[in-house]
C-alpha atoms as a PDB file:
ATOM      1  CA  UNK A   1       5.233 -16.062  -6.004  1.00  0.00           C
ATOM      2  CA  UNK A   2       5.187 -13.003  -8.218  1.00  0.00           C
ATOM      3  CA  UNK A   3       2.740 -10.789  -7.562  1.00  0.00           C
ATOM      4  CA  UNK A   4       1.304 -10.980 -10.991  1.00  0.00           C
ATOM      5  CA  UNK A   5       0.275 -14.781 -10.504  1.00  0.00           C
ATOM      6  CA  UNK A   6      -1.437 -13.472  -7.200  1.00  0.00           C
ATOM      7  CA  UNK A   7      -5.124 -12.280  -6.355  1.00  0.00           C
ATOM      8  CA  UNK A   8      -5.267  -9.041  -8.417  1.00  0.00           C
ATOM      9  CA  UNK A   9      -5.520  -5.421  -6.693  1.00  0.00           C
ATOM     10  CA  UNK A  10      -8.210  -3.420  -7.136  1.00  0.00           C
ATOM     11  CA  UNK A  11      -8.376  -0.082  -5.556  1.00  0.00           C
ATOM     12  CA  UNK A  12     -11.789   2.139  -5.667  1.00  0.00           C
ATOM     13  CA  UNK A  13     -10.744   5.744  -5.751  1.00  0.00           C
ATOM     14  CA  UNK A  14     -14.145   7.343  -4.202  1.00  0.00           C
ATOM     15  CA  UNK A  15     -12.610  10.889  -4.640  1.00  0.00           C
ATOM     16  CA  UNK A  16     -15.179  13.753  -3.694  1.00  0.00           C
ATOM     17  CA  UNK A  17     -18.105  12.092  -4.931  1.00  0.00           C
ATOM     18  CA  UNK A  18     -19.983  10.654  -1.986  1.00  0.00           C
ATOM     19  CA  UNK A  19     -21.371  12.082   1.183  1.00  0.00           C
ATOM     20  CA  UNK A  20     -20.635  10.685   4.656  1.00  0.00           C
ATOM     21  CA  UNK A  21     -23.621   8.115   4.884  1.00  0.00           C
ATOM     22  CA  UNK A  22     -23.525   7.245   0.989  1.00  0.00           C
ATOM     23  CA  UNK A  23     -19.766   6.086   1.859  1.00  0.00           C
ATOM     24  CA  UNK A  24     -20.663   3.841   4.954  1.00  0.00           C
ATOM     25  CA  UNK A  25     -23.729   2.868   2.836  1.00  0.00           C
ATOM     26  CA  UNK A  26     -21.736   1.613  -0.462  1.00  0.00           C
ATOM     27  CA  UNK A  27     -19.168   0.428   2.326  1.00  0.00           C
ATOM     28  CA  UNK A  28     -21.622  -2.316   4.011  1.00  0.00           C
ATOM     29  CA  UNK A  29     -23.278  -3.197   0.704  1.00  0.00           C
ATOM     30  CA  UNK A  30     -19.552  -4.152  -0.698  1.00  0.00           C
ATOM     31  CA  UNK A  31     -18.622  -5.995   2.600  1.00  0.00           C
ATOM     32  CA  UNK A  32     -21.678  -7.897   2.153  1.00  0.00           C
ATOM     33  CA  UNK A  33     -21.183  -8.628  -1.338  1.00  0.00           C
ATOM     34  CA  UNK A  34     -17.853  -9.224  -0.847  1.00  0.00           C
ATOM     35  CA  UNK A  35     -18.214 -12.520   1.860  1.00  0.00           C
ATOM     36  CA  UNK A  36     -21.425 -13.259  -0.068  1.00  0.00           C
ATOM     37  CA  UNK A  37     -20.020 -13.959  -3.641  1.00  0.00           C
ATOM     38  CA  UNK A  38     -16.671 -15.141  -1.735  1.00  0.00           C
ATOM     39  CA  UNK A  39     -14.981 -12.792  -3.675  1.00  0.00           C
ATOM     40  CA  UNK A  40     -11.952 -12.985  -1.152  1.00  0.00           C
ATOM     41  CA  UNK A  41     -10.637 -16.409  -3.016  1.00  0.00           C
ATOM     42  CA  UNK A  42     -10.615 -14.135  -6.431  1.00  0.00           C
ATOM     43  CA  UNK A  43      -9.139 -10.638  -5.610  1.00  0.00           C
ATOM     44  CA  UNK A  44      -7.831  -8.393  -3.075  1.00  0.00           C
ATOM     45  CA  UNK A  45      -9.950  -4.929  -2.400  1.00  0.00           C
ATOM     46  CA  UNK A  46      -9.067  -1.818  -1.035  1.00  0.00           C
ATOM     47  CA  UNK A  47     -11.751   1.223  -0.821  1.00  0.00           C
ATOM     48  CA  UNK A  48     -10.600   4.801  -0.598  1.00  0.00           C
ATOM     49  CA  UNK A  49     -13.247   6.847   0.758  1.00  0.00           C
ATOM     50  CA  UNK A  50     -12.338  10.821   1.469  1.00  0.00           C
ATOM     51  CA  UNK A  51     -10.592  11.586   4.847  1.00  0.00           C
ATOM     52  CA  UNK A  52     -14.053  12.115   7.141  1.00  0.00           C
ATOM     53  CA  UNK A  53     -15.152   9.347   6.030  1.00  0.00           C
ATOM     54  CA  UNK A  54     -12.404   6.899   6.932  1.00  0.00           C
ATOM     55  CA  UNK A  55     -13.401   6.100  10.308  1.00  0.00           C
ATOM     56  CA  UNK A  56     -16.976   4.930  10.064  1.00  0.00           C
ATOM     57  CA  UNK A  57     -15.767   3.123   6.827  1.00  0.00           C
ATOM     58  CA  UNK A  58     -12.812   1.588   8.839  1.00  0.00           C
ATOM     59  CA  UNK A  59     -15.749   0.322  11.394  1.00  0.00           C
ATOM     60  CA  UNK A  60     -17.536  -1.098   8.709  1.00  0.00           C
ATOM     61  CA  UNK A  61     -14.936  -3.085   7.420  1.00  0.00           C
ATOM     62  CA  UNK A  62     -13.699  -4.015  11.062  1.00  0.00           C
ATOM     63  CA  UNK A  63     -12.706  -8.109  11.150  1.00  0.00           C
ATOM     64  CA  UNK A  64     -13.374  -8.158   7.310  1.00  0.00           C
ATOM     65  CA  UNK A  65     -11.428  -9.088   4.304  1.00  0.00           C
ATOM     66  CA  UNK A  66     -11.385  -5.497   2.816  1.00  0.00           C
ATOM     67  CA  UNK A  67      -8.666  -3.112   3.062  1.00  0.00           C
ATOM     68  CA  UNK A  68      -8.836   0.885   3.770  1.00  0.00           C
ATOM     69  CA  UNK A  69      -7.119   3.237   1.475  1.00  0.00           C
ATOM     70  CA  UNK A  70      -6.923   6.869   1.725  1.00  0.00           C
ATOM     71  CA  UNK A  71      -6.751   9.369  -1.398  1.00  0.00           C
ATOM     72  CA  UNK A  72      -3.353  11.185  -0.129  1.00  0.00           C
ATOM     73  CA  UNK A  73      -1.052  11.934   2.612  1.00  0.00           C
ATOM     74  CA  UNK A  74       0.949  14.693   4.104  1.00  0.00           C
ATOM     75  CA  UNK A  75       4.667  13.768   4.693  1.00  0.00           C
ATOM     76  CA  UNK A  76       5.527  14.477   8.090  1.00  0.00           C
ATOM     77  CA  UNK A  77       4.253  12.585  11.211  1.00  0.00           C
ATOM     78  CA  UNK A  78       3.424  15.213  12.914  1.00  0.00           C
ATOM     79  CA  UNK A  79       3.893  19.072  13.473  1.00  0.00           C
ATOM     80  CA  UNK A  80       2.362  22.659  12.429  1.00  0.00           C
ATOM     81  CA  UNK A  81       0.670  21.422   8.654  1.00  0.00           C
ATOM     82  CA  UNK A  82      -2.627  22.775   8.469  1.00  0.00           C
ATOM     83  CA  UNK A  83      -5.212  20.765   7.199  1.00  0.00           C
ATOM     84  CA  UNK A  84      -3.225  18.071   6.547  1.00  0.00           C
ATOM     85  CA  UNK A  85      -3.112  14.346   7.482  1.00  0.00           C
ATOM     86  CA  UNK A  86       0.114  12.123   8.537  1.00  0.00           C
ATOM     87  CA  UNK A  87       0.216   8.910   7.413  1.00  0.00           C
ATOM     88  CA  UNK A  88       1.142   8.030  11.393  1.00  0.00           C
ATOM     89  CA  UNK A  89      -2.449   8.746  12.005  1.00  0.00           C
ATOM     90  CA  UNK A  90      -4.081   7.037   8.600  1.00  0.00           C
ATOM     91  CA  UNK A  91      -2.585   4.019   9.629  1.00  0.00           C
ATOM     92  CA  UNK A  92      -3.908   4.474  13.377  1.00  0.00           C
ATOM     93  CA  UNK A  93      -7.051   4.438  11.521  1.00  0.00           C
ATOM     94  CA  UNK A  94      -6.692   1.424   9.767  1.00  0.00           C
ATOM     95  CA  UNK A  95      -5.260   2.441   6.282  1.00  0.00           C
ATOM     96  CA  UNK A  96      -3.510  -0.083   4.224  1.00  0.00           C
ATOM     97  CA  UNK A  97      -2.977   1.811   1.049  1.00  0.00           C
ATOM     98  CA  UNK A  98      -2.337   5.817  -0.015  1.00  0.00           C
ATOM     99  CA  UNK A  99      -3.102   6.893  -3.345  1.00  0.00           C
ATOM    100  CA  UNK A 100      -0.382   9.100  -4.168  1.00  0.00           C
ATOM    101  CA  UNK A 101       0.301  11.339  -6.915  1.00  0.00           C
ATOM    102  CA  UNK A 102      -3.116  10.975  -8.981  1.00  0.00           C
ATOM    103  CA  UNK A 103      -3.150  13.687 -11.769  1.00  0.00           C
ATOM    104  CA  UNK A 104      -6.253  15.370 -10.409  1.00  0.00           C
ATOM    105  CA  UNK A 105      -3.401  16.345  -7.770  1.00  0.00           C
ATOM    106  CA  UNK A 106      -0.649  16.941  -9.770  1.00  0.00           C
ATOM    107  CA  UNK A 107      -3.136  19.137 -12.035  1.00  0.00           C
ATOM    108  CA  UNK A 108      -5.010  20.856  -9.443  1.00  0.00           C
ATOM    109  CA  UNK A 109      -3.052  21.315  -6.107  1.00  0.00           C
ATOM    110  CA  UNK A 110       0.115  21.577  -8.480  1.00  0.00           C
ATOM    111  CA  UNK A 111       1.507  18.521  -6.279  1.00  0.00           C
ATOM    112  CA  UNK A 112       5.373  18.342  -7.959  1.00  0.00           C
ATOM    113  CA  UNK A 113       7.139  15.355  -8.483  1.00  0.00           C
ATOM    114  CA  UNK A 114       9.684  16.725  -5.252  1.00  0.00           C
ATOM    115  CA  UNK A 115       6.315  16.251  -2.612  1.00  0.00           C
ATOM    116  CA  UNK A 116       4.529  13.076  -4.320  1.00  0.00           C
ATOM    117  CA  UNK A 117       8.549  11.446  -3.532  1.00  0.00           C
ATOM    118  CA  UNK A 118       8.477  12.787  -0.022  1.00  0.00           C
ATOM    119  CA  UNK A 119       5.129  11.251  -0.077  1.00  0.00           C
ATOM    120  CA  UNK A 120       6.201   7.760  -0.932  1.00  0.00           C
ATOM    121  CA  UNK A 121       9.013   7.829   1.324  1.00  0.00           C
ATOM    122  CA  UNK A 122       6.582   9.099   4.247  1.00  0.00           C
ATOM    123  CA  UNK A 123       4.226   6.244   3.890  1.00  0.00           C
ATOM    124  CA  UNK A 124       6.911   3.600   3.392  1.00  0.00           C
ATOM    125  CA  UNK A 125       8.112   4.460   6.685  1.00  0.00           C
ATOM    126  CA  UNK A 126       4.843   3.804   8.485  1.00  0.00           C
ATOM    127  CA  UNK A 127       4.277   0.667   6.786  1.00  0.00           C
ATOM    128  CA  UNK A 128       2.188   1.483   4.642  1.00  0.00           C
ATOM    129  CA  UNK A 129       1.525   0.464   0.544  1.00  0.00           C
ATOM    130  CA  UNK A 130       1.606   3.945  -2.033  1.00  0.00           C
ATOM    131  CA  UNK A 131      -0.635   3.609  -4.957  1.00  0.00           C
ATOM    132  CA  UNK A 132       1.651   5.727  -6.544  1.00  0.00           C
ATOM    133  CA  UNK A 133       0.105   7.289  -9.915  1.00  0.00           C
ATOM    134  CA  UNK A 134       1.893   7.840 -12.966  1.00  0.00           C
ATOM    135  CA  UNK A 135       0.205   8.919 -16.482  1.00  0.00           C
ATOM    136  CA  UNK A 136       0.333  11.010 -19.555  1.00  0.00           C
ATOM    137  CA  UNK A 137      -1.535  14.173 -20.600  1.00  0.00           C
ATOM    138  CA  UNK A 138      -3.442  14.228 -23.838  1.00  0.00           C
ATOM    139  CA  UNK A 139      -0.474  16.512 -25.303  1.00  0.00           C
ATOM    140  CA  UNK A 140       2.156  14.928 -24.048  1.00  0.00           C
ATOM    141  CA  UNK A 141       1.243  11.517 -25.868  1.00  0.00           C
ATOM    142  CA  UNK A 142       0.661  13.883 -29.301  1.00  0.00           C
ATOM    143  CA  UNK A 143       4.464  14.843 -29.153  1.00  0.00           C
ATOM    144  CA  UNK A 144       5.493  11.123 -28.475  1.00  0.00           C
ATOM    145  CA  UNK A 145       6.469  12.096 -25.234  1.00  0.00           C
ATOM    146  CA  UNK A 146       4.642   8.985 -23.129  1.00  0.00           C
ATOM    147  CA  UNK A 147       7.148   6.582 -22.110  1.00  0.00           C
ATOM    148  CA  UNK A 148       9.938   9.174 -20.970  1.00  0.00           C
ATOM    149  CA  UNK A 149       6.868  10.920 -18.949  1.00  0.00           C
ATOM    150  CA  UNK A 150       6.418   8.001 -16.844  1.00  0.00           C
ATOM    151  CA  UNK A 151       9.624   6.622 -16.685  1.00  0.00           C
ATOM    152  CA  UNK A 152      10.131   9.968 -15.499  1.00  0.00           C
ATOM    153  CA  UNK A 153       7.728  10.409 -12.759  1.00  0.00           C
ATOM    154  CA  UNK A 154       8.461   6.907 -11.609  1.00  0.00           C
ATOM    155  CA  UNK A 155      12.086   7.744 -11.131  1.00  0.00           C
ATOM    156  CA  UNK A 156      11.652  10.852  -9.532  1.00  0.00           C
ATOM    157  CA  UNK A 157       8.981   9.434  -7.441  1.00  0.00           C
ATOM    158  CA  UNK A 158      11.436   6.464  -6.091  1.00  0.00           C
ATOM    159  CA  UNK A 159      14.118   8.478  -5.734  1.00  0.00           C
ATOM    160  CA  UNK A 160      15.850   7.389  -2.627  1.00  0.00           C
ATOM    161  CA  UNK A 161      13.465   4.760  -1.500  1.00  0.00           C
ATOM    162  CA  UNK A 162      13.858   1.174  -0.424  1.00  0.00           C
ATOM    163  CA  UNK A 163      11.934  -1.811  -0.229  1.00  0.00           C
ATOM    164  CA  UNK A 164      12.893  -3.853   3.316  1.00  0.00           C
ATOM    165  CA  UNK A 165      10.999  -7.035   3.598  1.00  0.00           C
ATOM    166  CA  UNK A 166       7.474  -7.246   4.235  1.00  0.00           C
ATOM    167  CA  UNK A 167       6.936  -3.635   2.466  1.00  0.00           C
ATOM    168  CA  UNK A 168       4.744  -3.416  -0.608  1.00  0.00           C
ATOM    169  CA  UNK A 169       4.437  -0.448  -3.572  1.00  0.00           C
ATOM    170  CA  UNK A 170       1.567  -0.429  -6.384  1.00  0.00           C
ATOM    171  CA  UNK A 171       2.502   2.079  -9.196  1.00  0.00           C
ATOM    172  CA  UNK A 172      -0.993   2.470 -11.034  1.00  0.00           C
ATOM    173  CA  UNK A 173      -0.658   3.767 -14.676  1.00  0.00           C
ATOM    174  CA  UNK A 174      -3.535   6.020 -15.289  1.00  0.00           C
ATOM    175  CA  UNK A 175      -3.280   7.705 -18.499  1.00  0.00           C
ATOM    176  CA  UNK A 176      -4.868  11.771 -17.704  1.00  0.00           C
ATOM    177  CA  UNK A 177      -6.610  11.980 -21.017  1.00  0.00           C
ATOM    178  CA  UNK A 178      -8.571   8.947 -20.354  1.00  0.00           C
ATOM    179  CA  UNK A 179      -9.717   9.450 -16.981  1.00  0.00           C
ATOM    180  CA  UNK A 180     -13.514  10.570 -16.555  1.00  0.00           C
ATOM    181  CA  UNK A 181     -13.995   9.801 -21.174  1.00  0.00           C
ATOM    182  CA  UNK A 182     -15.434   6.480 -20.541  1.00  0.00           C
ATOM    183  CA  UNK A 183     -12.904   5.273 -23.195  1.00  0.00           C
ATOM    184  CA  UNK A 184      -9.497   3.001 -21.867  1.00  0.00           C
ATOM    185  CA  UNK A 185      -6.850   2.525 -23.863  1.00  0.00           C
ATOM    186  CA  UNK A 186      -6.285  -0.515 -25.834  1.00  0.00           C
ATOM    187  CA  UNK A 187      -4.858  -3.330 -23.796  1.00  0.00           C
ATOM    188  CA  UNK A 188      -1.650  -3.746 -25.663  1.00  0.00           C
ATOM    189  CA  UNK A 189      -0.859  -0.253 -24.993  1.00  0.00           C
ATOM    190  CA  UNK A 190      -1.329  -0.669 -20.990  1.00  0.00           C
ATOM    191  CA  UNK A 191       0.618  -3.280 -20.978  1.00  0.00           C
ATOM    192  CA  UNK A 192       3.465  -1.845 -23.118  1.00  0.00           C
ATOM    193  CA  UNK A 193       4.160   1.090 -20.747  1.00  0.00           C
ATOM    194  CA  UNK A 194       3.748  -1.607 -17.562  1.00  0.00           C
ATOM    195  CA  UNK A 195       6.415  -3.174 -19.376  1.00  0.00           C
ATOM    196  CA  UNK A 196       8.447   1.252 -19.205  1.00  0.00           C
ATOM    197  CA  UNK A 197       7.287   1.161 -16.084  1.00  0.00           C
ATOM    198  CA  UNK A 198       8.760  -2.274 -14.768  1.00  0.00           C
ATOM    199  CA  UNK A 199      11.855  -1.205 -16.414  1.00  0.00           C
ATOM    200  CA  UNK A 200      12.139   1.702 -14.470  1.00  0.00           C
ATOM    201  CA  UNK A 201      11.780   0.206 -10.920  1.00  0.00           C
ATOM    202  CA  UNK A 202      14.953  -2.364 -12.341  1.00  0.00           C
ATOM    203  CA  UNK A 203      16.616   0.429 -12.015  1.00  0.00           C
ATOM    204  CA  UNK A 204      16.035   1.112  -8.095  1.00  0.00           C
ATOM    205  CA  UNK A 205      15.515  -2.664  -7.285  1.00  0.00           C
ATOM    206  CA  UNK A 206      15.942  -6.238  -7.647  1.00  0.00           C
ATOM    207  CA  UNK A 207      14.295  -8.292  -9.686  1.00  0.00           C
ATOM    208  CA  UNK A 208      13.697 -10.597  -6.946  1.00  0.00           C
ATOM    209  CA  UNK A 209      11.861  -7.334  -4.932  1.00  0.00           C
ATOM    210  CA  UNK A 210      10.405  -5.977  -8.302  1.00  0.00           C
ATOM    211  CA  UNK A 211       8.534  -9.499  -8.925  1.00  0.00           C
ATOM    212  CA  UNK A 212       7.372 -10.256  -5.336  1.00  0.00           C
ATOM    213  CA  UNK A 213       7.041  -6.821  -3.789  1.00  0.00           C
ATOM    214  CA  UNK A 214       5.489  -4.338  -6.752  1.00  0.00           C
ATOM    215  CA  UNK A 215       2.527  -4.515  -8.559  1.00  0.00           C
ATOM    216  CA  UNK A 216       1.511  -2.658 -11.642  1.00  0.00           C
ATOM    217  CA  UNK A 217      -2.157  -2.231 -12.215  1.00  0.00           C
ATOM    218  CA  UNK A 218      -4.020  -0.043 -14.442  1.00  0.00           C
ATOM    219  CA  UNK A 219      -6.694   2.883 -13.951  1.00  0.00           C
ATOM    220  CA  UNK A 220      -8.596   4.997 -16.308  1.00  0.00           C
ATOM    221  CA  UNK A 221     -12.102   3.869 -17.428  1.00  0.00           C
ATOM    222  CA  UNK A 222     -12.246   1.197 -15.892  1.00  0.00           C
ATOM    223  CA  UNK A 223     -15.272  -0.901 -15.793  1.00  0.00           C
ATOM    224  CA  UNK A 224     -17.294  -4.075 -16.028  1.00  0.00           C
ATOM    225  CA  UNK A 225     -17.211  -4.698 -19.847  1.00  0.00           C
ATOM    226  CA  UNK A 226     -13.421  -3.804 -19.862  1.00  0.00           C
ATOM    227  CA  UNK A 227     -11.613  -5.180 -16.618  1.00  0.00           C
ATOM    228  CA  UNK A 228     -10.394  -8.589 -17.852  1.00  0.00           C
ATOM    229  CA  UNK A 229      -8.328  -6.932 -20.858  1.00  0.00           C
ATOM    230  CA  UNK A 230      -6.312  -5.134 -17.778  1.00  0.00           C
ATOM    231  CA  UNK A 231      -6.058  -7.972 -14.993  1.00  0.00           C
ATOM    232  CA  UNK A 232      -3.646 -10.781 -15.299  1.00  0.00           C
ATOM    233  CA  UNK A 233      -2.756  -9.785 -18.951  1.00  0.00           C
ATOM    234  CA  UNK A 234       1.087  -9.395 -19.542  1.00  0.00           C
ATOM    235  CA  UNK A 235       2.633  -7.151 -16.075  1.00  0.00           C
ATOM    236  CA  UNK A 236      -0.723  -5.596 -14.937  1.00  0.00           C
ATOM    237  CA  UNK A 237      -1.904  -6.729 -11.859  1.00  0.00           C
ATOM    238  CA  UNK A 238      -5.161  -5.338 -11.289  1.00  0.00           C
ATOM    239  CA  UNK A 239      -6.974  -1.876 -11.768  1.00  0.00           C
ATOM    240  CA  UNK A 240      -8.081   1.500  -9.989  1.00  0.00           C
ATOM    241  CA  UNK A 241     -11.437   1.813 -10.214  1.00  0.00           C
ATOM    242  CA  UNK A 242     -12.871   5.399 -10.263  1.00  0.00           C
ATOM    243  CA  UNK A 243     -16.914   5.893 -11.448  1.00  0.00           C
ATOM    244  CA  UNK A 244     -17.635   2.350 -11.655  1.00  0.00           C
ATOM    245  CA  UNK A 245     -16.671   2.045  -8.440  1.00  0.00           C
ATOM    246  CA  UNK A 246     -19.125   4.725  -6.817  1.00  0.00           C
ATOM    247  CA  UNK A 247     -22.648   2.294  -7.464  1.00  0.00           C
ATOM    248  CA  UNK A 248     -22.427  -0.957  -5.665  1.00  0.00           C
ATOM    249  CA  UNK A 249     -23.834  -2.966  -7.905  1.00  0.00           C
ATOM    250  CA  UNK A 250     -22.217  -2.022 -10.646  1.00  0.00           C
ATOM    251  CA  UNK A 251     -19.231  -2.425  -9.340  1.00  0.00           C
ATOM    252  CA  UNK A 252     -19.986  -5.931  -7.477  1.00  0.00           C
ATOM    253  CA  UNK A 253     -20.580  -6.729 -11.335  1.00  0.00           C
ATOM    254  CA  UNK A 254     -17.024  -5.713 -12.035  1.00  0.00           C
ATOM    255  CA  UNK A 255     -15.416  -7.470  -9.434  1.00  0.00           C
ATOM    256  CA  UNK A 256     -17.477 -10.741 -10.430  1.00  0.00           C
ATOM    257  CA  UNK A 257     -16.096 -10.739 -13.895  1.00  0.00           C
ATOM    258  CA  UNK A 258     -12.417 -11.525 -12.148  1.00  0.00           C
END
């Protein structure tokens, strides 16, 4: 079944914005609201809390129908890295997904399209699904530059990587100028550059792995009065949800509308 006629994604990118008990907090209140409004049948969820907080959130969502996502990865499995994390030891944790390559990375760690790759490739080999993000800058789309941008950083991010059977990739298209303005772009446009981006992975796989392996999904202002013009529309296959994300129920409200 393609992926796009399956339970949509959605990913909540918690970034630096909660504490350590405000994350297992929101945590228990979703995994309540989650088996209370059955919200299982309608969607798939995945909660990215920051690194400390992974374990107690990976407790609280122990035997549950929720998956763990981290906000990043180092690419080795091991060895001298300072303050870094391996994806051996997110998934010995209990991490399903790695965001990878959001612009608040690329902008301020200056994370290159060379170490978001090595990312990929690092997390495929563990087993695990990338959330790899690709998205224009507010200039870039000025000059007219917006589908070679992401067919660029898709490529580059890809480069070299296969899909064996039973692996997964998400490639979220999360446009920079819109993230944080409480304004998404218009519908048609997110699904015209899913349409660049599912182009682009043609050009590293089948379609056969493209349509049952990779799903497109959309982030950027995301919220309750907005989700259904990004889910199940054309290619896009769910969202990454920042802010509205952060309040649970706000963001039960959200999921309720799928």
């Amino acid at each position: 079944m393609p992926l796009t006629q399956q339970k949509p994604l959605v990913v909540a990118n918690w970034k630096m914005n909660l504490s350590l008990a405000e994350s297992v907090a929101l945590a228990k209140n979703l995994s309540s609201a989650f088996t209370k409004f059955k919200l299982k049948e309608h969607l798939e969820l995945a909660l990215c809390p920051t690194y400390p907080a992974l374990p107690q959130v990976a407790e609280v969502l122990k035997k549950k129908d929720i998956s763990l996502g981290a906000q990043d990865v180092f690419w080795k499995p091991l060895g001298p890295y300072t303050g870094e994390v391996s994806p051996r030891v997110l998934a010995e944790l209990g991490v399903s997904y790695i965001v990878i390559g959001h612009s608040e990375r690329r902008q301020f760690l200056k994370e290159t399209d060379a170490i978001i790759q090595q990312k990929v490739l690092a997390t495929l080999a563990e087993g695990l699904t990338p959330v790899l993000c690709v998205g224009e800058t507010f200039a870039e789309r000025q000059a007219g530059q917006k589908d070679l941008v992401i067919a660029r950083q898709v490529t580059a991010a890809l480069n070299g990587v296969t899909l064996a059977p039973g692996l997964k990739l998400v490639i979220a298209y999360e446009p920079v100028w819109v993230i944080g303005s409480g304004q998404a772009v218009e519908p048609k446009e997110a699904n015209e550059t899913a349409l660049v981006i599912h182009q682009a992975l043609l050009d590293f796989f089948s379609p056969s792995v493209v349509d049952k392996q990779v799903k497109i999904i959309y982030g950027g202002s995301v919220d309750p009065t907005n989700i259904n013009n990004f889910v199940g529309q054309g290619l896009l296959a769910g969202v990454l949800v920042g802010g509205a994300s952060l309040e649970a129920k706000r963001f039960i409200n959200l999921m309720n509308k799928l």
